[in-house]
PDB file of N, CA and C in Angstrom:
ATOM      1  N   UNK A   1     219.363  77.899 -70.381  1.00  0.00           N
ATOM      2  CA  UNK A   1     219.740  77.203 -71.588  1.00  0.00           C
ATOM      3  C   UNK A   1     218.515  76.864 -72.446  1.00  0.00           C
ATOM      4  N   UNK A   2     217.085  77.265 -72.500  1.00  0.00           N
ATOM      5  CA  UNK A   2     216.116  77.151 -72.735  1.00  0.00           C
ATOM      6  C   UNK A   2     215.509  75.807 -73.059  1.00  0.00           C
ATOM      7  N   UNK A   3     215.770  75.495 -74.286  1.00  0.00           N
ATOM      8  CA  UNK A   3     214.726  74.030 -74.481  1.00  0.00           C
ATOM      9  C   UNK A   3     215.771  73.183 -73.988  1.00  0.00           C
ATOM     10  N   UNK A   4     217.255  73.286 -73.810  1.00  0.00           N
ATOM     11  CA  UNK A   4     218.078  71.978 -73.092  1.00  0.00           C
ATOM     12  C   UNK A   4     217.888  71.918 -71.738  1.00  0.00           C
ATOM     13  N   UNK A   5     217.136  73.134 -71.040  1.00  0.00           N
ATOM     14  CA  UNK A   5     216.945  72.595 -69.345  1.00  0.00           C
ATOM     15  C   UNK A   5     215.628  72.303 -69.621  1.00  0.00           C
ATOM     16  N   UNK A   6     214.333  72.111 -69.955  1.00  0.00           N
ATOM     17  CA  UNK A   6     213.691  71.962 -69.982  1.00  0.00           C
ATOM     18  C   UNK A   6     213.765  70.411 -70.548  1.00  0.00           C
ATOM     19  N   UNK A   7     214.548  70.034 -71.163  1.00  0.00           N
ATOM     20  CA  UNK A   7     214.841  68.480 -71.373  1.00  0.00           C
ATOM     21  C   UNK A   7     215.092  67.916 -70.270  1.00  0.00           C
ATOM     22  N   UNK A   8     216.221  68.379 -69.663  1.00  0.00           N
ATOM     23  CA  UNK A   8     217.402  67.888 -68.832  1.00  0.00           C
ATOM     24  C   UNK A   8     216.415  67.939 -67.678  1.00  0.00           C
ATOM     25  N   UNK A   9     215.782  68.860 -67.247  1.00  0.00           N
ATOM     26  CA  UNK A   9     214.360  68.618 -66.323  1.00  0.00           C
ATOM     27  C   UNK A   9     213.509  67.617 -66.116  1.00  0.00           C
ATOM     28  N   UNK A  10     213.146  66.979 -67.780  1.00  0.00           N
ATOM     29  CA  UNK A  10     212.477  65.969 -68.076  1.00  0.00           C
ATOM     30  C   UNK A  10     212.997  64.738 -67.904  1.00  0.00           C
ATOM     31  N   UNK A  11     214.313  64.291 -67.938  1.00  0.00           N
ATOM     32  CA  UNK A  11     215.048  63.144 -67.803  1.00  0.00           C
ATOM     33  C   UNK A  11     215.740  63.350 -66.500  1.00  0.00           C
ATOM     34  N   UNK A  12     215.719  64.017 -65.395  1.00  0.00           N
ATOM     35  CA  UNK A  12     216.128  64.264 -63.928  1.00  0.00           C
ATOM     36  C   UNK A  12     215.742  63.050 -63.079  1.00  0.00           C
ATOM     37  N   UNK A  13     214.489  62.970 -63.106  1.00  0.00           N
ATOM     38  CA  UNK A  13     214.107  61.713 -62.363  1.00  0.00           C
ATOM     39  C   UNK A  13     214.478  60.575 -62.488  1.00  0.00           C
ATOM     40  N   UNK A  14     214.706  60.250 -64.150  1.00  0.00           N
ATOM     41  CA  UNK A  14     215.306  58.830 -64.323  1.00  0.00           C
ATOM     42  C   UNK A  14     216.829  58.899 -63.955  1.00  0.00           C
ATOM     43  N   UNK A  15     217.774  59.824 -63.950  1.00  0.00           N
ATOM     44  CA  UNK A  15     219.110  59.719 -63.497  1.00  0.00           C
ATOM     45  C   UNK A  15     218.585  59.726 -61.727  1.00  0.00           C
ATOM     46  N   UNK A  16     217.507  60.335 -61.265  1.00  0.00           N
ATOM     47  CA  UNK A  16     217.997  59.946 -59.640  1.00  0.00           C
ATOM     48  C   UNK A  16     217.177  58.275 -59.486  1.00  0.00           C
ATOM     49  N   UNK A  17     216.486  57.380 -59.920  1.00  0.00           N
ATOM     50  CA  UNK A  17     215.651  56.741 -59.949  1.00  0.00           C
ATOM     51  C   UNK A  17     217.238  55.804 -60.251  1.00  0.00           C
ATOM     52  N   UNK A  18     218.056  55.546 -61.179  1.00  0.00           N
ATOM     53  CA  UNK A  18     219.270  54.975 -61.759  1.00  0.00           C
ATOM     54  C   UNK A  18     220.125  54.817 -60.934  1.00  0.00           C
ATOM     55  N   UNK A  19     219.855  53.791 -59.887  1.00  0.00           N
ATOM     56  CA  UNK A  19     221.086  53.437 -58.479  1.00  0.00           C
ATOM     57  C   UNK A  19     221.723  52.389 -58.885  1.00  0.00           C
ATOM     58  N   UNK A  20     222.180  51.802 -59.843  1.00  0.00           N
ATOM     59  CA  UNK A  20     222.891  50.622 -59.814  1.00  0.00           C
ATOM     60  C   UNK A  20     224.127  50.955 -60.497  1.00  0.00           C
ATOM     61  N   UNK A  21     224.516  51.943 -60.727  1.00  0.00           N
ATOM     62  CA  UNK A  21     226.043  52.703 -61.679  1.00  0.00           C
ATOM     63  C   UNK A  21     226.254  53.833 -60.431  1.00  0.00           C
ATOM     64  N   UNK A  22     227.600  53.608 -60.114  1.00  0.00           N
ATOM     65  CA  UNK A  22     228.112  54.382 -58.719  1.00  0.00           C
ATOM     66  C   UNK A  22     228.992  55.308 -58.846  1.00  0.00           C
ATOM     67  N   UNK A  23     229.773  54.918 -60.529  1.00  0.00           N
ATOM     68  CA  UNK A  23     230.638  55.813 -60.464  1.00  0.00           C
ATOM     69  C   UNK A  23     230.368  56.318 -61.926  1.00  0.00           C
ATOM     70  N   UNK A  24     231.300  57.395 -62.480  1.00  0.00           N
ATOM     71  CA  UNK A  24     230.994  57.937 -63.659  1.00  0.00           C
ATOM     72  C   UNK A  24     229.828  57.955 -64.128  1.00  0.00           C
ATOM     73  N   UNK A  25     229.025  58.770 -63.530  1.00  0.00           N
ATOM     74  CA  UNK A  25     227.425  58.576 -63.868  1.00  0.00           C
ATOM     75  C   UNK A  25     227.458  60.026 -64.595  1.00  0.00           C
ATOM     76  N   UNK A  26     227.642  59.927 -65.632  1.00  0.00           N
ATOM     77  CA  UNK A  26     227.582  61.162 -66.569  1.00  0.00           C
ATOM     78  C   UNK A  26     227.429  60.849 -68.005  1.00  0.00           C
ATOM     79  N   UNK A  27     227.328  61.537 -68.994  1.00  0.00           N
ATOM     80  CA  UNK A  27     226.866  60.897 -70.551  1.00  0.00           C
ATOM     81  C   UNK A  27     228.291  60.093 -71.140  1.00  0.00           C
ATOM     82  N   UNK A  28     229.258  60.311 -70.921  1.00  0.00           N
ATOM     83  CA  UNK A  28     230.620  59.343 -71.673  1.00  0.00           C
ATOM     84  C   UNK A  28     230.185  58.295 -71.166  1.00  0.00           C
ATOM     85  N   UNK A  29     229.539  57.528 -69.713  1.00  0.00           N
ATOM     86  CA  UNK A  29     229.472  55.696 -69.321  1.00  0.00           C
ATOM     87  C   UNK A  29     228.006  55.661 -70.167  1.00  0.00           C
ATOM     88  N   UNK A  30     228.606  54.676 -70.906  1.00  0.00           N
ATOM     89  CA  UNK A  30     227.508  54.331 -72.080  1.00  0.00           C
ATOM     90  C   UNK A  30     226.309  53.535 -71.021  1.00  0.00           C
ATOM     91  N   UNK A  31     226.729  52.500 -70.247  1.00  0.00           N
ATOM     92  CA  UNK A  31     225.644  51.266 -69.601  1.00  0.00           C
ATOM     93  C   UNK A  31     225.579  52.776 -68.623  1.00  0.00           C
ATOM     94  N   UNK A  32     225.580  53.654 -68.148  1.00  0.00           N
ATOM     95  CA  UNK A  32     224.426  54.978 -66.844  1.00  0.00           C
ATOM     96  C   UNK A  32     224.051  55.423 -68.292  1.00  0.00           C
ATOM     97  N   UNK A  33     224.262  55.855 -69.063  1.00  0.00           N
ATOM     98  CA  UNK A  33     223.058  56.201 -70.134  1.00  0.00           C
ATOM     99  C   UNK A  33     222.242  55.009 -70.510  1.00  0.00           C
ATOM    100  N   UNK A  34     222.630  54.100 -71.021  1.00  0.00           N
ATOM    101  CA  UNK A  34     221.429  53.091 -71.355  1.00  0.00           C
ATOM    102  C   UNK A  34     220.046  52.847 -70.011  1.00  0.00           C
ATOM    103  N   UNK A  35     220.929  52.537 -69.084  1.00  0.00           N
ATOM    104  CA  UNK A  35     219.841  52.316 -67.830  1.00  0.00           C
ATOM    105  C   UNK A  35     219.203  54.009 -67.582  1.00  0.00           C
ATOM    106  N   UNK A  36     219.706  55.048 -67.711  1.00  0.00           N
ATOM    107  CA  UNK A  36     218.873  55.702 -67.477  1.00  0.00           C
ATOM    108  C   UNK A  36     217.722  56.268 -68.481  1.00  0.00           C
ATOM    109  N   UNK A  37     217.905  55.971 -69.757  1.00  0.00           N
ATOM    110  CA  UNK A  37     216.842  56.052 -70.938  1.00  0.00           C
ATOM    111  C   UNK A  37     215.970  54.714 -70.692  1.00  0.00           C
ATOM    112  N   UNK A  38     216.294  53.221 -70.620  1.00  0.00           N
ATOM    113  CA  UNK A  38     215.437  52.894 -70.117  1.00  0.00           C
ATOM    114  C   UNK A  38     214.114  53.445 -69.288  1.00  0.00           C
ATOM    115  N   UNK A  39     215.011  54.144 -68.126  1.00  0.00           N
ATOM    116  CA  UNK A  39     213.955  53.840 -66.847  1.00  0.00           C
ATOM    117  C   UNK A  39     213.312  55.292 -67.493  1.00  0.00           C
ATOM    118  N   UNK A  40     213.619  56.348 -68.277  1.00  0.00           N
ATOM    119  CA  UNK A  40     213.203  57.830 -68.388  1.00  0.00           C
ATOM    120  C   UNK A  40     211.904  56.910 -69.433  1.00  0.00           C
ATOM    121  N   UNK A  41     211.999  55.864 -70.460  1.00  0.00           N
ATOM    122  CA  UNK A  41     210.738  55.438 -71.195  1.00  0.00           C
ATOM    123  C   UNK A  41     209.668  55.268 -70.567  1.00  0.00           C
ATOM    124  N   UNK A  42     209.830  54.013 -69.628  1.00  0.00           N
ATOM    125  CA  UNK A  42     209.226  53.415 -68.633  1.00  0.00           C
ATOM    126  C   UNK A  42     208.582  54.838 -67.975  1.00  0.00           C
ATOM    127  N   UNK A  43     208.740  55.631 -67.131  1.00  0.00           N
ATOM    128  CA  UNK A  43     208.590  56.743 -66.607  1.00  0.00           C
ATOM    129  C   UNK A  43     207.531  57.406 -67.551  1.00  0.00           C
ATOM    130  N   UNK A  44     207.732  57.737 -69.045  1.00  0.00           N
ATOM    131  CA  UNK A  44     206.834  58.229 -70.068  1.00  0.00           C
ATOM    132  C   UNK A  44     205.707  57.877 -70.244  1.00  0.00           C
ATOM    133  N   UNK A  45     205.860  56.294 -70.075  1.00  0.00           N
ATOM    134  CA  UNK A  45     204.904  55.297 -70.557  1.00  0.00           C
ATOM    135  C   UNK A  45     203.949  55.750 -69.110  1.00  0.00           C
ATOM    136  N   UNK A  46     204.633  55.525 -67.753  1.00  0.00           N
ATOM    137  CA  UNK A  46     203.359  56.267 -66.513  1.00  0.00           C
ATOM    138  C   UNK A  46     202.957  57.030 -66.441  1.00  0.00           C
ATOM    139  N   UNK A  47     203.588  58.548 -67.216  1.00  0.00           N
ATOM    140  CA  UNK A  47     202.781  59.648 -66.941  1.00  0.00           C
ATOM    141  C   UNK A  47     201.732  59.553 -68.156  1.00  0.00           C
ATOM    142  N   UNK A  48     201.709  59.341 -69.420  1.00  0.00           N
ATOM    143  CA  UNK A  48     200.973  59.123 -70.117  1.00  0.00           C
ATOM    144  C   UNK A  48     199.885  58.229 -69.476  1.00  0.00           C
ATOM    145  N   UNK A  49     199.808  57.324 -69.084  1.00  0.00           N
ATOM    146  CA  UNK A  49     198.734  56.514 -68.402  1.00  0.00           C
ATOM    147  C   UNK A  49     198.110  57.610 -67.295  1.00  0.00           C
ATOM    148  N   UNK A  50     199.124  58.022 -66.366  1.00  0.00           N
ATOM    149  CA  UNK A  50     198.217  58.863 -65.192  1.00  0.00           C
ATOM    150  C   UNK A  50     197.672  60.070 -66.045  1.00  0.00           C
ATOM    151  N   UNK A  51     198.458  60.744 -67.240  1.00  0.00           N
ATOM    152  CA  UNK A  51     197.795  62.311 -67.238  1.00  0.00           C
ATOM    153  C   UNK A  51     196.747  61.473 -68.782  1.00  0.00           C
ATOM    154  N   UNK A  52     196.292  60.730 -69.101  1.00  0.00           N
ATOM    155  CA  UNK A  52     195.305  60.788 -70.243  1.00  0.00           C
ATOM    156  C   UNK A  52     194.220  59.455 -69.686  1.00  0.00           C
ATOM    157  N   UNK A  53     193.484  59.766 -69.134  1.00  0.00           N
ATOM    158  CA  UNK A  53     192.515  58.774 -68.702  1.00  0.00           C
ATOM    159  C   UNK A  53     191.830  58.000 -69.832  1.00  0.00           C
ATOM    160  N   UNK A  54     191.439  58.613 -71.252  1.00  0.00           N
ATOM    161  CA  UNK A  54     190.864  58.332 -72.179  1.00  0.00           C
ATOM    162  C   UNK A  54     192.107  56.922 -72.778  1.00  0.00           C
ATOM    163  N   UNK A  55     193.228  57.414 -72.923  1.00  0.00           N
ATOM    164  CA  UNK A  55     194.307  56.918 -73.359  1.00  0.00           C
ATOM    165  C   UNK A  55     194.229  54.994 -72.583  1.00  0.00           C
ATOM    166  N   UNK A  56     194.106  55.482 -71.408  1.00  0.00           N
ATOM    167  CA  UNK A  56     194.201  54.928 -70.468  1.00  0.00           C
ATOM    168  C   UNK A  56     193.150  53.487 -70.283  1.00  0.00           C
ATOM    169  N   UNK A  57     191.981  54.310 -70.477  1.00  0.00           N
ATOM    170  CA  UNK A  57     190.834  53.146 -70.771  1.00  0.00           C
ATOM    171  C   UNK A  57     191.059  52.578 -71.927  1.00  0.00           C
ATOM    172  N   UNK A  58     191.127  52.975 -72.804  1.00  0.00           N
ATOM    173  CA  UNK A  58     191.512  52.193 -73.937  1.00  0.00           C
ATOM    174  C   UNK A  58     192.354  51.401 -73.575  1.00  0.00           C
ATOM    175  N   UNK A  59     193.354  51.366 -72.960  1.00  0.00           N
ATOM    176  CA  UNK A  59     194.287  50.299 -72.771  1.00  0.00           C
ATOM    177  C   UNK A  59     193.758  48.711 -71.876  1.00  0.00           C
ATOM    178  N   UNK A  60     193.248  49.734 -71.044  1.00  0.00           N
ATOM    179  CA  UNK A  60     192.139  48.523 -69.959  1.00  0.00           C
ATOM    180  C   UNK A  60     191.301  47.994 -70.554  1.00  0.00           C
ATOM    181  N   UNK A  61     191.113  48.570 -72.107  1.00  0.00           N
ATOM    182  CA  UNK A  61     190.018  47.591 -72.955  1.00  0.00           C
ATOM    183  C   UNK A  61     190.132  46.481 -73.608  1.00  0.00           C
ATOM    184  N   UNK A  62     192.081  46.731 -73.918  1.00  0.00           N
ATOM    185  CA  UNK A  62     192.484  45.997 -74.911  1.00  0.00           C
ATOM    186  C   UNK A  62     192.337  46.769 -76.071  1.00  0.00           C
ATOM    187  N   UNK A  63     191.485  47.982 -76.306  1.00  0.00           N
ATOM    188  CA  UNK A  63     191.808  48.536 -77.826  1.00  0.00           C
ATOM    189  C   UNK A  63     192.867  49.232 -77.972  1.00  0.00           C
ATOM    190  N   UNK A  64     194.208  49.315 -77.263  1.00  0.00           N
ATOM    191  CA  UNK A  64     195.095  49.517 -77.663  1.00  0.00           C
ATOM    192  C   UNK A  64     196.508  49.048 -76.660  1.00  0.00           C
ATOM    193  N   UNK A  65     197.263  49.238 -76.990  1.00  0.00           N
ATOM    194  CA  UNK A  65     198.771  48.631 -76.310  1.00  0.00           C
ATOM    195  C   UNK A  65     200.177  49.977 -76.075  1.00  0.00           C
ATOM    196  N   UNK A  66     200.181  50.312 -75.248  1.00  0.00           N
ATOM    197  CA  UNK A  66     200.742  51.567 -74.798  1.00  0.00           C
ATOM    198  C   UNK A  66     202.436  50.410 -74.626  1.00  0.00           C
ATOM    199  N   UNK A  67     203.262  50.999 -75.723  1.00  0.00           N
ATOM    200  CA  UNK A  67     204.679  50.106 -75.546  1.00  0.00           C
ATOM    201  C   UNK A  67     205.747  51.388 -76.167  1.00  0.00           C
ATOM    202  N   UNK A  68     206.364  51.254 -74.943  1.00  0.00           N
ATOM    203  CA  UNK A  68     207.724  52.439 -75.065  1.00  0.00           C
ATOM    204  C   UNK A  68     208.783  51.877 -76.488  1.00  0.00           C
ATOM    205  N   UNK A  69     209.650  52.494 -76.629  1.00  0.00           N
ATOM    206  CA  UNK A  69     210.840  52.153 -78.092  1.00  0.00           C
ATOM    207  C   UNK A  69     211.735  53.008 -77.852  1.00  0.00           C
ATOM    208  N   UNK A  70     212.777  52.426 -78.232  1.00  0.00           N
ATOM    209  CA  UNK A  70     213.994  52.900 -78.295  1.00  0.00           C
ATOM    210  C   UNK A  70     214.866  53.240 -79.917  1.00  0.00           C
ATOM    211  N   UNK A  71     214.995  54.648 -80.631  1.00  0.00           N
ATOM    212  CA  UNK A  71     215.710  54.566 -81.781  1.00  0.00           C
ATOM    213  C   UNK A  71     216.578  54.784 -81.827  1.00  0.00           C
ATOM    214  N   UNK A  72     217.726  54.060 -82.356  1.00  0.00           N
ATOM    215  CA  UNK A  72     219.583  53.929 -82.151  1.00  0.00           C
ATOM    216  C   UNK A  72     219.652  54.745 -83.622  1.00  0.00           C
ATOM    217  N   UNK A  73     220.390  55.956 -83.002  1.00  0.00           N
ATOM    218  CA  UNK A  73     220.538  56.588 -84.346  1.00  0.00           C
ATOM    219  C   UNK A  73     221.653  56.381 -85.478  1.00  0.00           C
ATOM    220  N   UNK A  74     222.451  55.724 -84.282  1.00  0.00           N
ATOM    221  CA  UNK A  74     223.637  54.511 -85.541  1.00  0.00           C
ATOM    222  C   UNK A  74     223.149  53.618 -86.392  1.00  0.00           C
ATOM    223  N   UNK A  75     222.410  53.182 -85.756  1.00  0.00           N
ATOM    224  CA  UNK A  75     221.515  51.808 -86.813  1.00  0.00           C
ATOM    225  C   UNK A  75     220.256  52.141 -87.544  1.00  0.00           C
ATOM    226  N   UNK A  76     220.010  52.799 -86.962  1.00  0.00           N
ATOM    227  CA  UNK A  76     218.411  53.055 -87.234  1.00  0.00           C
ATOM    228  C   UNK A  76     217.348  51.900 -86.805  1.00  0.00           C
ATOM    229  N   UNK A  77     217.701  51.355 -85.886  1.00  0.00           N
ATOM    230  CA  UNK A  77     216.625  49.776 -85.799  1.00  0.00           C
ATOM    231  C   UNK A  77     216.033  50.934 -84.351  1.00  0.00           C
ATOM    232  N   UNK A  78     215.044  50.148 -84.431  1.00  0.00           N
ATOM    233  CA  UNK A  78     213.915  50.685 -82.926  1.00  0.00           C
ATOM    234  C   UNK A  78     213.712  49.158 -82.071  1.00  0.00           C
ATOM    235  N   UNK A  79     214.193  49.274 -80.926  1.00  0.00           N
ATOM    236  CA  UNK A  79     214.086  48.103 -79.535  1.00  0.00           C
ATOM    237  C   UNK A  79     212.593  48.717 -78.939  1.00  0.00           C
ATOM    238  N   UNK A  80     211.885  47.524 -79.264  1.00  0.00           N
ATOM    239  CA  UNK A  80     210.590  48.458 -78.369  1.00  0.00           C
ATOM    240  C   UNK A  80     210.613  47.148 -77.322  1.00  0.00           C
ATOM    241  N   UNK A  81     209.770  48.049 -76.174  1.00  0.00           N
ATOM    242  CA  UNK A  81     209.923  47.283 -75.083  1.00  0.00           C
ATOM    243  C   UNK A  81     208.710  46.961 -74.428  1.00  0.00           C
ATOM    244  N   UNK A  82     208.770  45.988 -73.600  1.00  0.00           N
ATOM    245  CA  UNK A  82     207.486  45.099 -73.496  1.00  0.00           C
ATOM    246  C   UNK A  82     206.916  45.553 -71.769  1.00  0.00           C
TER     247      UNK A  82
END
């Protein structure tokens, strides 16, 4: 399916990482999608820290603030997260 498995690859871990929704864990249960985009940010936000060391020190310096976001494409507002 080309660039959609290569997504669906990318967000794999946060659906197995997502144990607290037992049933209907598929895209129609809105709260197993919310918790699993959560935890797929969170997840972003670590590999960015482990794969950019430069990125990384900077953060340990304080010259910068590495903070995940969320954009609701109904609203258009962005939830960034702490």
């Amino acid at each position: 399916m080309g660039n959609l498995t290569t997504l669906l690859n990318k967000i794999q871990p946060a659906i197995v990482l997502e144990k607290t929704v037992t049933e209907n864990r598929d895209g129609k249960n809105t709260e197993f999608v919310n918790k699993v985009t959560d935890i797929h940010v969170q997840l972003t936000i670590d590999r960015i820290r482990r794969e950019s060391p430069i990125v990384t020190e900077l953060e340990q310096q304080g010259s910068i603030k590495i903070i995940g976001g969320m954009y609701d494409v109904e609203t258009g507002h962005v939830t960034f997260f702490e």
